[in-house]
Protein backbone atom coordinates (compact mmCIF):
# COMPACT_ATOMS: atom_id res chain seq x y z
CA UNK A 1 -30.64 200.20 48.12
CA UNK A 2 -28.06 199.29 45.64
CA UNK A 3 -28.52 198.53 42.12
CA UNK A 4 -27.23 195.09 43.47
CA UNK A 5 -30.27 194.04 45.00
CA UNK A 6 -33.02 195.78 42.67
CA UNK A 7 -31.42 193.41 40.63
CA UNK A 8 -31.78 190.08 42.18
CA UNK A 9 -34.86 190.63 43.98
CA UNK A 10 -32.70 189.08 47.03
CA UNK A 11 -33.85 192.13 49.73
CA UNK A 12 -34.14 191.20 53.55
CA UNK A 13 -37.43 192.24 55.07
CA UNK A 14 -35.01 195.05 56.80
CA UNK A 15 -34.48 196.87 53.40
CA UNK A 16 -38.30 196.95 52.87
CA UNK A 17 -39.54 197.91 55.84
CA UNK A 18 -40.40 201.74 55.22
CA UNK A 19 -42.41 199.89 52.14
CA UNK A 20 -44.08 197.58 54.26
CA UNK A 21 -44.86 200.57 57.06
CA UNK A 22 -46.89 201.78 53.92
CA UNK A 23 -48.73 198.87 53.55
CA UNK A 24 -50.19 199.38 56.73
CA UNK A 25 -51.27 202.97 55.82
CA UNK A 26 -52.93 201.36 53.18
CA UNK A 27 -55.32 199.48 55.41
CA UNK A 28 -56.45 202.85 56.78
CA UNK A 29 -58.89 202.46 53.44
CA UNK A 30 -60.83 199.13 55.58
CA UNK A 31 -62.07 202.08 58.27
CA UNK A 32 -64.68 202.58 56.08
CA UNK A 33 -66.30 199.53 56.86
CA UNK A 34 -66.53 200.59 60.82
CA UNK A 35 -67.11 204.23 60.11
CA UNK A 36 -70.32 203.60 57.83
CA UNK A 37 -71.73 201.67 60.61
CA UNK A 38 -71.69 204.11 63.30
CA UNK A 39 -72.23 206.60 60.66
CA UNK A 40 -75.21 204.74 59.50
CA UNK A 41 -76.08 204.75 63.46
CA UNK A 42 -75.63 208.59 64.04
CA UNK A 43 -78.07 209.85 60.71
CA UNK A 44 -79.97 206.75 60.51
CA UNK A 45 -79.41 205.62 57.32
CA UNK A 46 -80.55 202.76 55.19
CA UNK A 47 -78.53 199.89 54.39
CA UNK A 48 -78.19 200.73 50.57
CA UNK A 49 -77.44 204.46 51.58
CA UNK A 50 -74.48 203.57 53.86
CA UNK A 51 -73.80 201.33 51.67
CA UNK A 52 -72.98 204.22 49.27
CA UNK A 53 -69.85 205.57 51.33
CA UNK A 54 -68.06 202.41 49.99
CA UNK A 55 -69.01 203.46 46.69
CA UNK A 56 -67.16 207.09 47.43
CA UNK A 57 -64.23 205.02 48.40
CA UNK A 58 -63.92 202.75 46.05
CA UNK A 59 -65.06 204.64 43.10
CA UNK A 60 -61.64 206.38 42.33
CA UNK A 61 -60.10 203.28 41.74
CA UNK A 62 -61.76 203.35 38.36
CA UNK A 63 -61.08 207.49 37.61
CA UNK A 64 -57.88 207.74 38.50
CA UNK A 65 -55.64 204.11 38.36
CA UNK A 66 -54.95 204.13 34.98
CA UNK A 67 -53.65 207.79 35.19
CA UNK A 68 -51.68 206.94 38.36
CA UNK A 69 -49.74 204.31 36.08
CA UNK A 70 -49.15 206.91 33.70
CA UNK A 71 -48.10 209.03 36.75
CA UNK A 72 -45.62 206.39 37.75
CA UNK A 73 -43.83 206.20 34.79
CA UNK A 74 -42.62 210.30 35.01
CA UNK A 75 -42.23 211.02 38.74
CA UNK A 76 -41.28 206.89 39.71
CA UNK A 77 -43.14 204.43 42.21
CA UNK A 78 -41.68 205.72 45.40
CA UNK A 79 -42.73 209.70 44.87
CA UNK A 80 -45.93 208.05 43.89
CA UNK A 81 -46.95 206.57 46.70
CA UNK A 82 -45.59 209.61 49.08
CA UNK A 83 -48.06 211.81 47.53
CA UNK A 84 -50.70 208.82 48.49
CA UNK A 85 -50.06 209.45 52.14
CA UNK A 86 -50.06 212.79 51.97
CA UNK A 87 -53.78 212.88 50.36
CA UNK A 88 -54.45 209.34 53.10
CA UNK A 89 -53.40 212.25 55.53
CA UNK A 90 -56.30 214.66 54.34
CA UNK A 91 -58.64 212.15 54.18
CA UNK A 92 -58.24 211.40 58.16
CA UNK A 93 -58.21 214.80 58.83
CA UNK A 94 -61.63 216.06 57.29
CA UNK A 95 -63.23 213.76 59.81
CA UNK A 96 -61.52 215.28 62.65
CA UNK A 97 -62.78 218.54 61.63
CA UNK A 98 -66.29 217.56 61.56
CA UNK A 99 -66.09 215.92 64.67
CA UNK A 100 -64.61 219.22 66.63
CA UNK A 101 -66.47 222.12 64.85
CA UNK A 102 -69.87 220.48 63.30
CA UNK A 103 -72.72 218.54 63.59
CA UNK A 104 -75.98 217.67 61.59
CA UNK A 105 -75.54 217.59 57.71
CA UNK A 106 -72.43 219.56 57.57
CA UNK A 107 -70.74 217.00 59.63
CA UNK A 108 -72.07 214.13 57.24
CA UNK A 109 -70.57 216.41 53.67
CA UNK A 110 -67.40 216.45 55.43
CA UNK A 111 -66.97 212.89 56.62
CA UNK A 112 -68.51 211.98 52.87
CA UNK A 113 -65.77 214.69 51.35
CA UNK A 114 -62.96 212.47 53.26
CA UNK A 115 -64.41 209.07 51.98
CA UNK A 116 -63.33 210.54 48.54
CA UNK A 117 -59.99 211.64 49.57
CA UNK A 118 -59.49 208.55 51.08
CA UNK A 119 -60.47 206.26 48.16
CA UNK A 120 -58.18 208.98 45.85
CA UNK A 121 -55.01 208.51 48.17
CA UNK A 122 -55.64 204.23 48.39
CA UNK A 123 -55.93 204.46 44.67
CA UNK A 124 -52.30 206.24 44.40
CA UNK A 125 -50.97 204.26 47.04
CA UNK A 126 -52.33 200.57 46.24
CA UNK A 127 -51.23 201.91 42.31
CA UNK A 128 -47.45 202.46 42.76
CA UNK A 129 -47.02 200.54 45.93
CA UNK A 130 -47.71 197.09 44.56
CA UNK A 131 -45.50 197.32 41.90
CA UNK A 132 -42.48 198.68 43.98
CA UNK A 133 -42.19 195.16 45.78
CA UNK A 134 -41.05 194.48 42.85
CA UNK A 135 -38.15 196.19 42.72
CA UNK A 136 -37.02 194.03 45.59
CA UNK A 137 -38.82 190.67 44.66
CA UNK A 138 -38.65 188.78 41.48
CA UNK A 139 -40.50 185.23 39.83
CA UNK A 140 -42.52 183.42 42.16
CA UNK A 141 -41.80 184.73 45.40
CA UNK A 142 -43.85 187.79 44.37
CA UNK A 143 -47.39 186.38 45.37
CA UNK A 144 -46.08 185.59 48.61
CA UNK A 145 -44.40 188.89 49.39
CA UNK A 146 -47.55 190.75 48.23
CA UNK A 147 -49.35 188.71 50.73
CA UNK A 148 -46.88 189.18 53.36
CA UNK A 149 -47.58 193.15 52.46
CA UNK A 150 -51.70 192.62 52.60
CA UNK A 151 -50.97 190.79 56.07
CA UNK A 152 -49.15 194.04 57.54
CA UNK A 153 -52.37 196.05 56.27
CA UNK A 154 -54.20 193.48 57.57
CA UNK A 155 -52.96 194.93 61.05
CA UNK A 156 -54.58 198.87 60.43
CA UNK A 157 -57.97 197.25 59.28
CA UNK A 158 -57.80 194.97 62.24
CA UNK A 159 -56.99 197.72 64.84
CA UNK A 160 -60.28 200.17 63.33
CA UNK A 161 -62.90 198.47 64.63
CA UNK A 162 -61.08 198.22 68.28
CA UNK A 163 -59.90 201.84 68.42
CA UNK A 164 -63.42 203.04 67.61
CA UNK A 165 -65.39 201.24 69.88
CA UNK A 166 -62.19 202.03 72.66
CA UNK A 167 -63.06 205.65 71.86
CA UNK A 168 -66.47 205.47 71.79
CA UNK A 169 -67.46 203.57 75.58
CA UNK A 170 -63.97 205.29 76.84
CA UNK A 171 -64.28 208.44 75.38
CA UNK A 172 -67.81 209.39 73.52
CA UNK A 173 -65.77 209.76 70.64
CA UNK A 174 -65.29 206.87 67.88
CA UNK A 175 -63.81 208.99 65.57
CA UNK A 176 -60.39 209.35 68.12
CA UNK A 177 -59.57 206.38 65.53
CA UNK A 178 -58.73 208.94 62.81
CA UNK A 179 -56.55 211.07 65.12
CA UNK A 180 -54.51 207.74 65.95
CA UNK A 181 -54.22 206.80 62.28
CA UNK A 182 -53.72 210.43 61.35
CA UNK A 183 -50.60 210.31 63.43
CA UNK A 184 -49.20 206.77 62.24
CA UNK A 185 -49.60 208.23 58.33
CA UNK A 186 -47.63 210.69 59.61
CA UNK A 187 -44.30 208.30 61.02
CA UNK A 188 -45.23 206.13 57.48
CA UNK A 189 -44.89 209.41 55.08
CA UNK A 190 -41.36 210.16 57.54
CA UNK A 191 -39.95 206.64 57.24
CA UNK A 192 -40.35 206.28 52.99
CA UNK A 193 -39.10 210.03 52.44
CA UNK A 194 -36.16 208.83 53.47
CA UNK A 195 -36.23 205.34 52.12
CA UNK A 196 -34.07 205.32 48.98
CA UNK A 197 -34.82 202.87 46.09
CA UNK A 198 -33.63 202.33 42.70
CA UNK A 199 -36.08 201.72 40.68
CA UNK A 200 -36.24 200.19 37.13
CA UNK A 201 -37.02 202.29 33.94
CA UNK A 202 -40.27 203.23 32.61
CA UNK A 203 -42.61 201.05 30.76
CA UNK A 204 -41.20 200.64 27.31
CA UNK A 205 -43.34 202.86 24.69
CA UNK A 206 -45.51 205.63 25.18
CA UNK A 207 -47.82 205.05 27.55
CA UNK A 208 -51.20 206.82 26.99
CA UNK A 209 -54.89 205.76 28.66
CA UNK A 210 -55.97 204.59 25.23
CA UNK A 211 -52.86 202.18 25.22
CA UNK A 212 -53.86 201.39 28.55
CA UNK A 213 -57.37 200.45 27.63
CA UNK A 214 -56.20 198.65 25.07
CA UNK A 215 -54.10 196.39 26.91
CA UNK A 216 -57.17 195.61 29.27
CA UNK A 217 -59.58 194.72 26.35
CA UNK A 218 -57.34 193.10 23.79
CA UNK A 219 -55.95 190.61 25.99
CA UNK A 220 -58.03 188.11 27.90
CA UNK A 221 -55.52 187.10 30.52
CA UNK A 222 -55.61 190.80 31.91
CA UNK A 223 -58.68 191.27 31.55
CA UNK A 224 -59.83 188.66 33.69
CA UNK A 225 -57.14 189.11 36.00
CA UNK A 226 -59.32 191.85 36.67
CA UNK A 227 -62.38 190.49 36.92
CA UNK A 228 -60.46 188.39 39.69
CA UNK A 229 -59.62 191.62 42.01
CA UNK A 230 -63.42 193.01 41.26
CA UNK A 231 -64.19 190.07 42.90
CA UNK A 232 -61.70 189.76 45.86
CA UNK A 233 -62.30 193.39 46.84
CA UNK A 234 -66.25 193.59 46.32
CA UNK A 235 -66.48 190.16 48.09
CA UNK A 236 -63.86 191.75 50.98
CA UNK A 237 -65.84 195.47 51.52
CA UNK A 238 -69.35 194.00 50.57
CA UNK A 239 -68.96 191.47 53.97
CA UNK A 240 -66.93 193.84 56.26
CA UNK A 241 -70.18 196.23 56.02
CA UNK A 242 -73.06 193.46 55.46
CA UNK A 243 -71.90 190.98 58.09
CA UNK A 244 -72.86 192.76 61.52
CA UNK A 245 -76.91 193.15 59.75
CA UNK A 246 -76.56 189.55 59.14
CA UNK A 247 -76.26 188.71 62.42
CA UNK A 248 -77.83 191.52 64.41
CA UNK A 249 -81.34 191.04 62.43
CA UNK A 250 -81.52 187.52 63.39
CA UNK A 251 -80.75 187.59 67.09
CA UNK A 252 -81.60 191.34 67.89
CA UNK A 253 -77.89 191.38 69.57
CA UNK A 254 -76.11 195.45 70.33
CA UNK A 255 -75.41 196.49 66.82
CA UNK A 256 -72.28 198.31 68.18
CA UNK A 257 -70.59 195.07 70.12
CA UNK A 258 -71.63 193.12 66.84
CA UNK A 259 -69.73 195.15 63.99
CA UNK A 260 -66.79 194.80 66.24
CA UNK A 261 -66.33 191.45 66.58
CA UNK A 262 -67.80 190.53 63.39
CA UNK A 263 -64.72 192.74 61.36
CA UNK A 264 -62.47 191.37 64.15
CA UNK A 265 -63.18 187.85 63.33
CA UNK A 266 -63.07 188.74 59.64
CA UNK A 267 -59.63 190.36 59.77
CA UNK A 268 -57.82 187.91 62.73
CA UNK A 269 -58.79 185.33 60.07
CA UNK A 270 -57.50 187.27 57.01
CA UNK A 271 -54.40 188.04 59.28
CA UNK A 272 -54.29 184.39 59.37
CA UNK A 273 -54.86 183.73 55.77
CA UNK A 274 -52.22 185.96 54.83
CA UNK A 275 -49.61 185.02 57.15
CA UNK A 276 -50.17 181.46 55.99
CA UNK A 277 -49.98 182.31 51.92
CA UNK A 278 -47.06 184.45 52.95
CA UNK A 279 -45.09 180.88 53.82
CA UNK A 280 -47.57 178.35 52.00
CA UNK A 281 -47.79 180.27 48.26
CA UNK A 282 -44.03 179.69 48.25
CA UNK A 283 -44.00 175.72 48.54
CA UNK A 284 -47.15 175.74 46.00
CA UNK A 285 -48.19 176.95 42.62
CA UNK A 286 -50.62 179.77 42.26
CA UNK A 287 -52.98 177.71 40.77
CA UNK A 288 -53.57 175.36 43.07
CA UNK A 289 -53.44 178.35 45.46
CA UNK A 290 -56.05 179.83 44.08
CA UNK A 291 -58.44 176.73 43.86
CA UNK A 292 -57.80 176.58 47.70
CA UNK A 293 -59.26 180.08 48.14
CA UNK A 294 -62.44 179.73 45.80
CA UNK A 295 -63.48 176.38 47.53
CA UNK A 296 -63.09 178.66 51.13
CA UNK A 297 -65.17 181.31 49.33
CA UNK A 298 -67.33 179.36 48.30
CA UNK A 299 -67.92 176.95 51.59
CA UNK A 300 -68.44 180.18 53.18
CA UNK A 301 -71.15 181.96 51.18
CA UNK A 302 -72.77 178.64 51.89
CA UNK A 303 -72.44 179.19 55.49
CA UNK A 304 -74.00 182.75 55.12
CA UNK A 305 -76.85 181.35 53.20
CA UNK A 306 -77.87 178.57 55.42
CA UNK A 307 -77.69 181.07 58.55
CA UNK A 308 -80.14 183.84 56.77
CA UNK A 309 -82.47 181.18 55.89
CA UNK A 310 -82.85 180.01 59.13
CA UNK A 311 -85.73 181.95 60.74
CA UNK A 312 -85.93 180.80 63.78
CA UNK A 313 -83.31 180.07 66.52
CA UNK A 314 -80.52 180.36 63.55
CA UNK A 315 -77.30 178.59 64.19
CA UNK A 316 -75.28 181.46 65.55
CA UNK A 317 -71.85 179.45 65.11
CA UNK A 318 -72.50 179.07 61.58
CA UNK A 319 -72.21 182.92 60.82
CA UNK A 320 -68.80 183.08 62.78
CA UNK A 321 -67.24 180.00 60.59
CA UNK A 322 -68.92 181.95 57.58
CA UNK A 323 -67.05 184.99 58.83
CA UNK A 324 -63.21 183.31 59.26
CA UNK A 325 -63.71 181.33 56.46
CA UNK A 326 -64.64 184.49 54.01
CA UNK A 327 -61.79 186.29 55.62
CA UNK A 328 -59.13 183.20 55.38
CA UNK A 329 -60.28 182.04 52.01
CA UNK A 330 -60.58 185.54 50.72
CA UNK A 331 -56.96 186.93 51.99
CA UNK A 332 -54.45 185.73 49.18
CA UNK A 333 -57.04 185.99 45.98
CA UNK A 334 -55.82 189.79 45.28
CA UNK A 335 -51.80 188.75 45.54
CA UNK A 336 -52.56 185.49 43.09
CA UNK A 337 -54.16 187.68 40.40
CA UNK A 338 -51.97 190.55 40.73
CA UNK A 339 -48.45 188.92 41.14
CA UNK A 340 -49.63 186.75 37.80
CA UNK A 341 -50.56 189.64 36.03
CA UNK A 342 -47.41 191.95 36.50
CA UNK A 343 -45.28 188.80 35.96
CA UNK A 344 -47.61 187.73 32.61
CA UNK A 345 -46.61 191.63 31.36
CA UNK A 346 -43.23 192.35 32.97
CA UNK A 347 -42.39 194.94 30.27
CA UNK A 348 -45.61 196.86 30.81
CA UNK A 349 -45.61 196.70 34.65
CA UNK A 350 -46.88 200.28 35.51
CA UNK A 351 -49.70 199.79 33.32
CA UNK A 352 -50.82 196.64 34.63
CA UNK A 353 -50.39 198.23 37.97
CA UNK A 354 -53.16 200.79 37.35
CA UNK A 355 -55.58 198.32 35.04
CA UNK A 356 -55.52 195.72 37.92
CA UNK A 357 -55.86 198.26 40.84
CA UNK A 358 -59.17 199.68 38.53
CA UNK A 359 -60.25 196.30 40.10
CA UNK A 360 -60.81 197.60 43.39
CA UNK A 361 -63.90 199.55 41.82
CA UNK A 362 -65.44 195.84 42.84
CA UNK A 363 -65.18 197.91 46.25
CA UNK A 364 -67.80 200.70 45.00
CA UNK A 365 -70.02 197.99 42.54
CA UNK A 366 -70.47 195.00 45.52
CA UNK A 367 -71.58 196.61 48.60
CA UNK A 368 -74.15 199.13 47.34
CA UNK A 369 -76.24 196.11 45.48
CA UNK A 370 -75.62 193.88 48.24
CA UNK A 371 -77.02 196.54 50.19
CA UNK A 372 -80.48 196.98 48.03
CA UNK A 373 -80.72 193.49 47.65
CA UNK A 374 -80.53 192.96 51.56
CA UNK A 375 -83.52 196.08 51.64
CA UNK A 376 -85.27 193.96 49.13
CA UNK A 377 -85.38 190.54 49.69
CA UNK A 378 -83.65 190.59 53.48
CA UNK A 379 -80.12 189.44 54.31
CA UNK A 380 -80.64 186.78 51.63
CA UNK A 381 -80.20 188.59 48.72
CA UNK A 382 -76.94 190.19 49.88
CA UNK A 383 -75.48 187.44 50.27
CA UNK A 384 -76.38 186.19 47.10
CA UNK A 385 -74.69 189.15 45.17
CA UNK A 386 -71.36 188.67 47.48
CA UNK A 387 -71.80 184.85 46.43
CA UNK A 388 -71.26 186.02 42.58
CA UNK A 389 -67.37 187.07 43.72
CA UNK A 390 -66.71 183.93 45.32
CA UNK A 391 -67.94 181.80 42.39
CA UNK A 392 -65.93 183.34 39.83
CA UNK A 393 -63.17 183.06 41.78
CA UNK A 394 -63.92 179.24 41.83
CA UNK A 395 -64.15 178.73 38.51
CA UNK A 396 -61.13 180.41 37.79
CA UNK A 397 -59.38 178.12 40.51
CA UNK A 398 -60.48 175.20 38.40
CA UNK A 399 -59.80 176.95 34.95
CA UNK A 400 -56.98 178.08 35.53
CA UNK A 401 -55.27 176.97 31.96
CA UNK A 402 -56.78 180.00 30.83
CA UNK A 403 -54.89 182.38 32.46
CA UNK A 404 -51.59 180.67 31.22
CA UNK A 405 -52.40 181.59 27.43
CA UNK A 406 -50.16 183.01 24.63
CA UNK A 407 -49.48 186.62 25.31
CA UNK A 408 -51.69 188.33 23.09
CA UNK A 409 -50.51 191.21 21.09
CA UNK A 410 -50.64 194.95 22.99
């Protein structure tokens, strides 16, 4: 690309498409959700346990995306996120491995072992690939070009659930989904290698973690641009592993049928939610944007709530709408925060990068209580917990002055 169009943010979607190939590698990272389940199946696990492989997903995000900003700024954005597939790549073959050559606990360490490479390569890759859209994408059209990037990733967490339960009535084998995805990471790793992208300098100063840190803690626009994407992403795991139990312990339906068409719904309407924002969030501002997408939220955990009290004969149409609305409401939260915060902080871009992507440790903090809390008290109390994300997201929908404050001093 030339220097031209880094410059005026003016790029068709044919100049970003290796980019947006990688966006749908990034989805590979939503698997989780379907793997714990049949997982959770094979060893019998509790919820909370399961619930745990999130946590080894997720958990990196708050190790290493504060280094991978610091990464960013000597080896650039693009190199950044090629050594994301490549660890994306290890992550779907571990499973593979197990699946072929062992069984019984040494099959669960392995698939466990991949979680964390997986959750270290989506923390590189959701890191430095964020903040290369903007090399092609300037001002306000950001939020909706990071949207139209979550709706192609959208597409790999949509296709998991399918593939798996493909493989396993077709073939005994649920797990062919990480030999398909193993082989589109592959074509995604080809197709950016030989992308080439100008990109702009490093942040200005020296960037260090404490700097870093400091950033996060001394100003209160970033910081709770992160509480924002805690929310978004523990709300978005949290349900795409809770909402099958929801259902199946009320009506007693085939756990297996149920996860699938539960994350189906959940990520058709999250397709949907993201295609829309993609179009809408240009027309709009992002705060009235995000007021849209806490009232969803929030209608939605609502909907949840009302179903799991229900003991007998539960409305079964009210879970679905509970679903799609989660997933539609749900879908353009991360962009909104995000896109705000790298434009609040334009001169300190790769370090916003990595303190907003820490965020995604929502991913490793929501599911795991939701998952106690459903062991505790029943279904109830998970969705209680998930209900704290949506809430916040809310209030900030309706507060939103706050976020347009004076810059304070790094």
């Amino acid at each position: 690309m030339s220097n031209e169009t880094a410059k005026t943010g003016n790029a068709g979607f044919a100049k970003i498409l290796p980019v947006m190939f990688a966006f749908f590698v990034m989805g590979f990272v939503d698997l989780v959700g379907t793997a714990t389940n049949y997982v959770k199946g094979e060893f019998n696990l509790a919820d909370g346990t399961a619930n745990l492989f999130t946590t080894m997903v997720f958990f990196w995000f708050l190790i290493f995306s504060v280094p991978t900003g610091m990464l960013m700024n000597k080896i650039g954005r693009r190199k950044t996120v090629l050594w994301s597939i490549l660890v994306t790549l290890v992550a779907m073959a571990l499973p593979i491995i197990a699946y072929v050559a062992l069984s019984g606990t040494p099959r669960l360490v392995l698939i466990v072992i991949s979680f964390a490479f997986l959750g270290i390569g989506n923390t590189l890759m959701q890191v430095s690939l964020n903040p290369l859209l903007t090399v092609f994408v300037k001002g306000d059209k950001l939020a909706s070009t990071l949207t139209t990037g979550q709706f192609v990733k959208a597409f790999a967490s949509l296709f998991a659930p399918y593939i798996a339960i493909w493989g396993a009535t077709k073939l005994n084998m649920w797990w062919i989904l990480f030999v398909i995805y193993f082989v589109v990471g592959i074509v995604g790793y080809v197709l950016l290698a030989f992308d080439k992208i100008d990109e702009p300098a490093p942040d200005a100063g020296t960037t260090t973690i404490g700097r870093c840190f400091k950033l996060l803690f001394s100003d209160g626009i970033v910081f709770l641009c992160f509480l924002g994407i805690v929310a978004h992403v523990g709300v978005d795991v949290g349900i795409n592993a809770q909402a099958p139990r929801i259902l199946t312990e009320h009506t007693g339906d085939q756990f297996t049928e149920i996860a699938a068409t539960a994350t189906m719904v959940y990520f058709i309407a999250r397709m949907i939610g993201c295609f829309t924002g993609g179009i809408v969030l240009q027309k709009i501002s992002n705060k009235v944007g995000l007021r849209i997408c806490g009232v969803i939220m929030t209608a939605s955990a609502v909907c949840f709530a009302v179903f799991a009290l229900v003991q007998d004969n539960p409305p079964v149409w009210l879970f679905w709408v509970a679903v799609a609305l989660v997933g539609f409401g749900n879908s353009n939260v991360f962009s909104l925060f995000l896109s705000h915060a790298l434009m609040y902080r334009p001169d300190r871009q790769n370090e916003i990068s990595g303190l907003m992507l820490m965020g995604l440790i929502g991913g490793a903090i929501f599911p795991p209580i939701m998952g106690v809390a459903a062991d505790a008290a029943g279904q109830f109390g998970g969705i209680l917990v998930m209900a704290v994300g949506c809430l916040y997201v809310l209030v900030m929908g309706f507060a939103y002055k706050v976020l347009e404050g004076k810059k304070a001093e790094a």
